[in-house]
Protein backbone atom coordinates (compact mmCIF):
# COMPACT_ATOMS: atom_id res chain seq x y z
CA UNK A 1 26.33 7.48 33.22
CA UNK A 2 26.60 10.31 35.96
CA UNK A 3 25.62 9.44 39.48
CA UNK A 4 24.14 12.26 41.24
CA UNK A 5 23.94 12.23 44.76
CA UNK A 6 23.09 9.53 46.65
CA UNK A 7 20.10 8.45 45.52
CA UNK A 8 21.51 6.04 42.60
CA UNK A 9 19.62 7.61 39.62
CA UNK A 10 20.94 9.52 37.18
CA UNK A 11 20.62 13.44 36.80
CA UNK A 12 18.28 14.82 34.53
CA UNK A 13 20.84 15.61 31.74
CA UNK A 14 21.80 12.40 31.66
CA UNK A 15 18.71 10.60 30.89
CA UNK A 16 17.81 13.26 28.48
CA UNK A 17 21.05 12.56 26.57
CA UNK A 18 20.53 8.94 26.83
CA UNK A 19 17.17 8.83 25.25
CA UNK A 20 18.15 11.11 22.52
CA UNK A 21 20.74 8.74 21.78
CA UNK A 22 18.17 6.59 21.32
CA UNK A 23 15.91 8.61 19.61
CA UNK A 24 19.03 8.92 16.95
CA UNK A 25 19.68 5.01 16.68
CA UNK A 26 16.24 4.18 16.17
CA UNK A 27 16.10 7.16 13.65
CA UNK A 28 19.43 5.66 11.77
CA UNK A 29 17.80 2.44 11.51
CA UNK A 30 14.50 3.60 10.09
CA UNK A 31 16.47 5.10 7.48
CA UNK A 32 18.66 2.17 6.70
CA UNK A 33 15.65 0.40 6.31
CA UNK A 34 13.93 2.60 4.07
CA UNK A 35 17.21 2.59 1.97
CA UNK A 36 16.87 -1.18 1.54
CA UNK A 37 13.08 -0.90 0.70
CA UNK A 38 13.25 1.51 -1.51
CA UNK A 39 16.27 -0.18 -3.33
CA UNK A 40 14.24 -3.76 -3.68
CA UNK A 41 11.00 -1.83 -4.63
CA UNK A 42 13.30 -0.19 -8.02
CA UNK A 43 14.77 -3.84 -8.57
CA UNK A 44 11.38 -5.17 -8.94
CA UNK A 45 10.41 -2.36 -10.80
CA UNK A 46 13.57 -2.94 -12.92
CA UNK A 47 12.64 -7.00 -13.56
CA UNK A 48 8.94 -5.77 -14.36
CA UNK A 49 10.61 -3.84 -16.95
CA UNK A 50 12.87 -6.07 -18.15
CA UNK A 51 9.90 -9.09 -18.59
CA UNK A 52 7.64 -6.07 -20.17
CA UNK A 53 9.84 -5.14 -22.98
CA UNK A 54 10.74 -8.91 -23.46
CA UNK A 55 7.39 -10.17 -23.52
CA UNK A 56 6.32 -6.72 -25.89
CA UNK A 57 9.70 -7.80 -28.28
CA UNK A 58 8.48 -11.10 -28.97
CA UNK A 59 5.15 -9.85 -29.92
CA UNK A 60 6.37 -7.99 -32.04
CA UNK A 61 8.78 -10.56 -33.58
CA UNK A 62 5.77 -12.95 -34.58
CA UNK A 63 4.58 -12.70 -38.55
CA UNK A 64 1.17 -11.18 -39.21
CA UNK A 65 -1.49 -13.42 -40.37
CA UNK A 66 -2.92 -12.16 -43.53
C-alpha cells in the first residue's frame, strides 16, 4: 500500500482499490459457491431420476392379476 504523508494511513485511492479487491474476492467466491450448489442440486435431481424410472420399471415389470 501507498503511504501518504506522514500521517501513516493510506490515500484515498488506495483504500478504494483495496476494498474493491475485496468486493471482487468475495464476489468470486459467491460464485464458486453457487457453481457447487447448483451442480449437487442437478446430481440429486439426477439420482431422483434415476430411483423414479427404476422404481416406475419394476412396476411395470410385475404380471397383472386377472
Amino acid at each position: 500500500m501507498k503511504i501518504k504523508g506522514q500521517s501513516g494511513s493510506p490515500d484515498l485511492q488506495t483504500q478504494l482499490e483495496s476494498l474493491l479487491d475485496q468486493v471482487w474476492r468475495s464476489e468470486d467466491d459467491w460464485q464458486l459457491w453457487d457453481r457447487i450448489d447448483a451442480a449437487v442440486q442437478q446430481d440429486a435431481l439426477r439420482t431422483q431420476r434415476a430411483s423414479s424410472a427404476t422404481t416406475d420399471l419394476a412396476a411395470d415389470a410385475q404380471p397383472a392379476d386377472g
